[in-house]
PDB file of N, CA and C in Angstrom:
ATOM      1  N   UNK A   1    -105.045  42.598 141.060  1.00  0.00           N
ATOM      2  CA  UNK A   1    -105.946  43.489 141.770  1.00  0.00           C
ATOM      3  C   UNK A   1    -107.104  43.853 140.836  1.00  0.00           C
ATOM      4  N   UNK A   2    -108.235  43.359 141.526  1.00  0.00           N
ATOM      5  CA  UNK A   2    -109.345  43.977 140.121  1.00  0.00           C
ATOM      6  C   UNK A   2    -109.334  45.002 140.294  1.00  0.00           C
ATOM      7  N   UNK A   3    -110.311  46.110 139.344  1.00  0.00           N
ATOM      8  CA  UNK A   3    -111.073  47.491 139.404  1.00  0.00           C
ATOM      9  C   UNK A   3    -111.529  47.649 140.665  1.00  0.00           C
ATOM     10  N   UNK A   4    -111.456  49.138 140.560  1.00  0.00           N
ATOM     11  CA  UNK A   4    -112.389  49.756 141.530  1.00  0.00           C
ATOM     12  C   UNK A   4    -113.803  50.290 141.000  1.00  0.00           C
ATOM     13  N   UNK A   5    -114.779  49.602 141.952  1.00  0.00           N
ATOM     14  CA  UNK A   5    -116.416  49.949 141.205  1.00  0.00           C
ATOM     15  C   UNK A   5    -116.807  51.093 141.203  1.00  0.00           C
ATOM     16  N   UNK A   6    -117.453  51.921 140.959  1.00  0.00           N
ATOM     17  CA  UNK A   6    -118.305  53.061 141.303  1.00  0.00           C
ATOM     18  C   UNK A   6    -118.987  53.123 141.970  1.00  0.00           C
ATOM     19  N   UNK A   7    -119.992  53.417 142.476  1.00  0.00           N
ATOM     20  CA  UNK A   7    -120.806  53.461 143.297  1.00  0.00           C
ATOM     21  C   UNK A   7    -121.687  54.105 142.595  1.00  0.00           C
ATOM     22  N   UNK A   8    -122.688  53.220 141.668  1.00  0.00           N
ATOM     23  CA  UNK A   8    -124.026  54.138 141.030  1.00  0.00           C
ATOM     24  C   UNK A   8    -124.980  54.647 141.837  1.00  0.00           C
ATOM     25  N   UNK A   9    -125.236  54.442 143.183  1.00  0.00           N
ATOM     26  CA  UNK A   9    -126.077  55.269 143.607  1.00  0.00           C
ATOM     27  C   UNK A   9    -125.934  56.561 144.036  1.00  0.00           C
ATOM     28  N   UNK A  10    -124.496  56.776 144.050  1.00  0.00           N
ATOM     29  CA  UNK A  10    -123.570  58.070 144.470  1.00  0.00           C
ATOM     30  C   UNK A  10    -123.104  58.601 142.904  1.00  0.00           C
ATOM     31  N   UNK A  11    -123.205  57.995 142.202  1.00  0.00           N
ATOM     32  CA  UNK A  11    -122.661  58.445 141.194  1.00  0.00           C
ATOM     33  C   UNK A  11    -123.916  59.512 140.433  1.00  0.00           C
ATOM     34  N   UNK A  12    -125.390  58.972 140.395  1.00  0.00           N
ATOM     35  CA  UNK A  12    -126.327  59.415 140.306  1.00  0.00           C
ATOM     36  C   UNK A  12    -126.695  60.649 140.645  1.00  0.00           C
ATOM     37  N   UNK A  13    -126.219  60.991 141.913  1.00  0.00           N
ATOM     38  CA  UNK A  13    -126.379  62.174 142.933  1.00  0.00           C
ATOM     39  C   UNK A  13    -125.656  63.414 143.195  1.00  0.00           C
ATOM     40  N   UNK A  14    -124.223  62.894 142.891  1.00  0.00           N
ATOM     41  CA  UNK A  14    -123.030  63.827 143.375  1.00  0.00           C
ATOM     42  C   UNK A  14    -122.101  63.595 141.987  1.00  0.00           C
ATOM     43  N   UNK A  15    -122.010  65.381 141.639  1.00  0.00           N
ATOM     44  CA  UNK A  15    -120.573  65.373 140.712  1.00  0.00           C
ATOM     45  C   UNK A  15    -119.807  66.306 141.011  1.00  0.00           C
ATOM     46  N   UNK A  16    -118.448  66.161 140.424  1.00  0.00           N
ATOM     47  CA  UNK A  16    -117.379  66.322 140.743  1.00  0.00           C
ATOM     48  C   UNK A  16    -117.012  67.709 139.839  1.00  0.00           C
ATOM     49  N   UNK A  17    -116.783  69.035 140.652  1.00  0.00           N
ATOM     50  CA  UNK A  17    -116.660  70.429 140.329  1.00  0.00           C
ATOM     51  C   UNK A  17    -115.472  70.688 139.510  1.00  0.00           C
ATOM     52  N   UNK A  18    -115.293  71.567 138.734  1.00  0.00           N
ATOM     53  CA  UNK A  18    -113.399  71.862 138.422  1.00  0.00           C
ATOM     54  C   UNK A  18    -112.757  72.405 139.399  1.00  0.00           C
ATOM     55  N   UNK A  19    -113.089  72.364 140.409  1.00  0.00           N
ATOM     56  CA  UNK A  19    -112.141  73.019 141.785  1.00  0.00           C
ATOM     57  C   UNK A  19    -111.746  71.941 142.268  1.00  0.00           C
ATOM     58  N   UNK A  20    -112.924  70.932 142.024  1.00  0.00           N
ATOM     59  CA  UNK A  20    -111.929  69.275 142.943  1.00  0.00           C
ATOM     60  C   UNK A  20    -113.061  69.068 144.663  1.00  0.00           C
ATOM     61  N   UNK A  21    -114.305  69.955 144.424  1.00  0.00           N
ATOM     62  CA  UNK A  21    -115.451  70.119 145.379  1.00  0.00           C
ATOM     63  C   UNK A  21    -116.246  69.182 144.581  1.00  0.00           C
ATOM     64  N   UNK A  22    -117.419  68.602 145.265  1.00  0.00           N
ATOM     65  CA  UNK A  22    -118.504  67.596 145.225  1.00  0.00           C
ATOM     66  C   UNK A  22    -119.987  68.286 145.084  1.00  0.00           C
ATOM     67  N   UNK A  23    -120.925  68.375 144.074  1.00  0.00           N
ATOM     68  CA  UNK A  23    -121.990  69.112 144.588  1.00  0.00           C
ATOM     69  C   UNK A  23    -122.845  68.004 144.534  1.00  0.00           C
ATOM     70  N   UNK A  24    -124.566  68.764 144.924  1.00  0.00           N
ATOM     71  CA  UNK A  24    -125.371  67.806 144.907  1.00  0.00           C
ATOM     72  C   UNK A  24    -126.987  68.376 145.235  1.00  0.00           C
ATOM     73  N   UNK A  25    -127.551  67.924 144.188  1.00  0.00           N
ATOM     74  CA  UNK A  25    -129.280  68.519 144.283  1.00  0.00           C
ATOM     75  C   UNK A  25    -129.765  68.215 145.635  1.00  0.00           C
ATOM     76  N   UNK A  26    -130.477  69.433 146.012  1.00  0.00           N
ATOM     77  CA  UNK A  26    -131.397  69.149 147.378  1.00  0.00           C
ATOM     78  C   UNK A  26    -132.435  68.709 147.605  1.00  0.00           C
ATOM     79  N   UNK A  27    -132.982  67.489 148.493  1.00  0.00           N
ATOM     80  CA  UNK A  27    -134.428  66.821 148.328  1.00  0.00           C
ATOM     81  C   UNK A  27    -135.084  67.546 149.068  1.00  0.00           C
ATOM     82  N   UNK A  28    -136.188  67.184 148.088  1.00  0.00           N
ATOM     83  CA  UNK A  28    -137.161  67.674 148.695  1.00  0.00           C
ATOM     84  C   UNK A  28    -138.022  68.660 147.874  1.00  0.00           C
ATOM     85  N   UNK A  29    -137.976  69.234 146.653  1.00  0.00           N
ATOM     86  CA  UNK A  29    -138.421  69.986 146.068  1.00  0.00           C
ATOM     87  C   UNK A  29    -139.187  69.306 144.893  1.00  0.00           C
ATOM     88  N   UNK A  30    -139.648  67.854 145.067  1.00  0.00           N
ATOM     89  CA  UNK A  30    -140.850  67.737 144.149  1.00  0.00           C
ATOM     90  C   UNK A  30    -142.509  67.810 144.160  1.00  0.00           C
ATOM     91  N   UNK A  31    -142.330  67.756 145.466  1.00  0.00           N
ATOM     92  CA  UNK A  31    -144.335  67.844 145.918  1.00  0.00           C
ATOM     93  C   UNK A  31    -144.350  68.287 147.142  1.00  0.00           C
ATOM     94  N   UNK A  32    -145.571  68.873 147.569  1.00  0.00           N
ATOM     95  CA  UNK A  32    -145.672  69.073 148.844  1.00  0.00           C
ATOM     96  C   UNK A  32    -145.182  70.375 149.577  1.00  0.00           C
ATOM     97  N   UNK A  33    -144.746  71.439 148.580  1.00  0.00           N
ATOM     98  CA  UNK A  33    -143.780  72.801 148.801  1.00  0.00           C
ATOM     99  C   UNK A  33    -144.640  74.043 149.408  1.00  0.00           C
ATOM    100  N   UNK A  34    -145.991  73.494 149.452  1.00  0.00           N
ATOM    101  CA  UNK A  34    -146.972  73.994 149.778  1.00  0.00           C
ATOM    102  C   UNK A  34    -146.929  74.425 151.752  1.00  0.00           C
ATOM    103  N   UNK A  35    -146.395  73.557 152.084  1.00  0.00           N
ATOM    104  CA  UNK A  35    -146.007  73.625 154.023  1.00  0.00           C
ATOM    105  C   UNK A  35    -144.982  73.917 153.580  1.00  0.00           C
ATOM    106  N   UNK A  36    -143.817  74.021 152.980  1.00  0.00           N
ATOM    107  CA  UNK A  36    -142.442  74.242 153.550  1.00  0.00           C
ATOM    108  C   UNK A  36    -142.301  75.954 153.749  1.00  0.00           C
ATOM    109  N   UNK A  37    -141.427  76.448 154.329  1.00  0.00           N
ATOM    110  CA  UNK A  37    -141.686  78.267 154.543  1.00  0.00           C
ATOM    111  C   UNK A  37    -140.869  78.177 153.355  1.00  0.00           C
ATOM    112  N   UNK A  38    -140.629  79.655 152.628  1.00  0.00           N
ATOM    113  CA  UNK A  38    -140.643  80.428 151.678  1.00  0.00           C
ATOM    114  C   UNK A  38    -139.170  80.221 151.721  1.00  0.00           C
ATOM    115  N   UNK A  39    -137.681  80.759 153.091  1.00  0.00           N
ATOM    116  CA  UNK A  39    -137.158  80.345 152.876  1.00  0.00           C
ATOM    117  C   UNK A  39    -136.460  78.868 152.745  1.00  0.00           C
ATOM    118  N   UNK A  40    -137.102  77.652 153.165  1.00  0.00           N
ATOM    119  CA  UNK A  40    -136.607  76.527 152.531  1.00  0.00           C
ATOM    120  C   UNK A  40    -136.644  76.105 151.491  1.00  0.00           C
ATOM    121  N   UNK A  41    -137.941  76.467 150.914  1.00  0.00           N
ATOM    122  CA  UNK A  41    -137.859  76.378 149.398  1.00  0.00           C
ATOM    123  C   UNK A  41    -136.769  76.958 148.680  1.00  0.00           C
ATOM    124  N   UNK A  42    -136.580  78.551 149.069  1.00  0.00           N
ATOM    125  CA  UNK A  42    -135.185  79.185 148.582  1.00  0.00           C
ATOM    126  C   UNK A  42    -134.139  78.501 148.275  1.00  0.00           C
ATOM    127  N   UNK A  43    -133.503  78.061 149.683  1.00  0.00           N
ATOM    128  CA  UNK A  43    -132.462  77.618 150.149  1.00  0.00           C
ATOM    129  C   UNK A  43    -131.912  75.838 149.290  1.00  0.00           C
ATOM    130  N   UNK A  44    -133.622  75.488 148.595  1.00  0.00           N
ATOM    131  CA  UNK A  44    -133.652  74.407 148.131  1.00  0.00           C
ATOM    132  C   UNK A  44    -133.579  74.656 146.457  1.00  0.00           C
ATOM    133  N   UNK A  45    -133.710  75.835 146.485  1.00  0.00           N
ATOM    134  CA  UNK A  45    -133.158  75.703 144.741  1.00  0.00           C
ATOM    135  C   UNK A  45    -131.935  75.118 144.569  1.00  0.00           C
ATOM    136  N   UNK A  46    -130.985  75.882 145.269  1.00  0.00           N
ATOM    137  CA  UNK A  46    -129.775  76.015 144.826  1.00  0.00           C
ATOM    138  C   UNK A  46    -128.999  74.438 145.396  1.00  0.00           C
ATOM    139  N   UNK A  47    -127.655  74.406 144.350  1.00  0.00           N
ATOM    140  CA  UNK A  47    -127.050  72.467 144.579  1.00  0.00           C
ATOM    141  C   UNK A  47    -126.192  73.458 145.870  1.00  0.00           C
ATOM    142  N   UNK A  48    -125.980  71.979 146.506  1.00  0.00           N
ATOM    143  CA  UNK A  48    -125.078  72.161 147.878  1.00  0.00           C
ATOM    144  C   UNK A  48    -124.243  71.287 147.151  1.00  0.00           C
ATOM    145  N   UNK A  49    -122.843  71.853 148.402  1.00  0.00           N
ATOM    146  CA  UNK A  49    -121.583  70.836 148.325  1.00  0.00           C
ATOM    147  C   UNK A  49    -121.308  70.039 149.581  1.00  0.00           C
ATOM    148  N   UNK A  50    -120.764  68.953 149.508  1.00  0.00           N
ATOM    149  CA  UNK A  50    -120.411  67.961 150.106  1.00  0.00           C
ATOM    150  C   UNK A  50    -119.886  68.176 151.416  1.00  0.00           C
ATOM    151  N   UNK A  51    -119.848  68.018 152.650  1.00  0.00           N
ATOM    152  CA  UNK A  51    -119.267  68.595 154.142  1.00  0.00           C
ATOM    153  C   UNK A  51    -117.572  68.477 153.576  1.00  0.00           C
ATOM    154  N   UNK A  52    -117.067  68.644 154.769  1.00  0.00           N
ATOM    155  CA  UNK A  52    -115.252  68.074 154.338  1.00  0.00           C
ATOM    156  C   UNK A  52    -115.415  67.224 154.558  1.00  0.00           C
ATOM    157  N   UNK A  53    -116.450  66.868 156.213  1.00  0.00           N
ATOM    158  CA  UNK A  53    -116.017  65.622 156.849  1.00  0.00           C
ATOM    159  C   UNK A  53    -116.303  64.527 155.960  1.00  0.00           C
ATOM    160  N   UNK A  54    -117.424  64.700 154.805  1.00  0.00           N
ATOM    161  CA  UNK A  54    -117.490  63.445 153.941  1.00  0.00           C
ATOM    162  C   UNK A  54    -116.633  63.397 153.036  1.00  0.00           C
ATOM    163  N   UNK A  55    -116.214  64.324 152.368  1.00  0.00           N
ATOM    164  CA  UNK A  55    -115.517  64.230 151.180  1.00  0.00           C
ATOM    165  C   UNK A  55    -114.767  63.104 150.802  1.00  0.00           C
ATOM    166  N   UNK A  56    -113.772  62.578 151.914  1.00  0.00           N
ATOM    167  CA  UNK A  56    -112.826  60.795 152.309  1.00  0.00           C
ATOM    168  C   UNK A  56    -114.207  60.099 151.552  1.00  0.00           C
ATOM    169  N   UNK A  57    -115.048  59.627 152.079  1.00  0.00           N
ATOM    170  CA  UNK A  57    -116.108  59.172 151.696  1.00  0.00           C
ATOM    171  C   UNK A  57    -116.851  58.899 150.417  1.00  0.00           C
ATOM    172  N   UNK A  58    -117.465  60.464 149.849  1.00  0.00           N
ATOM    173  CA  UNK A  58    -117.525  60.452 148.658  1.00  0.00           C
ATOM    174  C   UNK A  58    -116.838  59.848 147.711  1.00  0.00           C
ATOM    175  N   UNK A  59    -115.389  60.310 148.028  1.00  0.00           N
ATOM    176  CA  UNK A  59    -114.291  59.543 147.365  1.00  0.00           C
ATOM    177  C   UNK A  59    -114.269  58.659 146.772  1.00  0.00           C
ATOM    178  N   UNK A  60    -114.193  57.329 147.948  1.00  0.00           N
ATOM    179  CA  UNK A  60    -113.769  56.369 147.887  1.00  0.00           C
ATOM    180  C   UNK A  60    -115.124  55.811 147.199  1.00  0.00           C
ATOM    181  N   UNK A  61    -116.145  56.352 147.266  1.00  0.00           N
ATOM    182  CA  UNK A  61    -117.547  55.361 146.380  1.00  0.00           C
ATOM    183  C   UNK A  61    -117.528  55.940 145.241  1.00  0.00           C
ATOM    184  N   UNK A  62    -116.558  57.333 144.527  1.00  0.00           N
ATOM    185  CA  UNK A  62    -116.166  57.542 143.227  1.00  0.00           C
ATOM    186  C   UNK A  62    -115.266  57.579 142.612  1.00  0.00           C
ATOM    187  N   UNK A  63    -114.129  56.343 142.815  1.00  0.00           N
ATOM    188  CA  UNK A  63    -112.726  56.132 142.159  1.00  0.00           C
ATOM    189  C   UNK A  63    -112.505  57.028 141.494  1.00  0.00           C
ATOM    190  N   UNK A  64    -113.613  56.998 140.387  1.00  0.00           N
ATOM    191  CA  UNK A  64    -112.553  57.663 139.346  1.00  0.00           C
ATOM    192  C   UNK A  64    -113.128  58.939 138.119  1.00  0.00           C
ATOM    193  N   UNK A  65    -113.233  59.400 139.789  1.00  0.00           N
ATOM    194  CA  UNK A  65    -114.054  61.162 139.426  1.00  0.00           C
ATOM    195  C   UNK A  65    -115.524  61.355 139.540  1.00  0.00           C
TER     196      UNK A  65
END
C-alpha cells in the first residue's frame, strides 16, 4: 500500500487546532476593502473554522494532521 499524499493546496490554507478543529484565513482582505461595509471587513480579520459538514473532507486531503 503506498503513502497517503497531502494535499498541498489544502495544506497551505487550513491547520489543524489542539482541540482537533480546522481553521483557516478569510479571502478577501488584500485590495479593494474600500466597497466592502465596515462589518465585513471586521468579520474578515478574524481565522474561521471548518463547517462539520466538511471536516470528513478536510481530512482525508490531510492524512496526517
Amino acid at each position: 500500500m503506498p503513502k497517503m499524499k497531502t494535499h498541498k493546496g489544502t495544506a497551505k490554507r487550513v491547520r489543524k487546532t489542539g482541540s482537533g478543529n480546522y481553521k483557516f484565513k478569510r479571502a478577501g482582505k488584500r485590495h479593494g476593502l474600500r466597497r466592502q461595509s465596515k462589518l465585513l471587513r471586521r468579520e474578515k480579520r478574524h481565522s474561521g473554522l471548518v463547517q462539520p459538514s466538511e471536516i470528513g473532507s478536510v481530512r482525508k486531503l490531510l492524512p496526517n494532521g
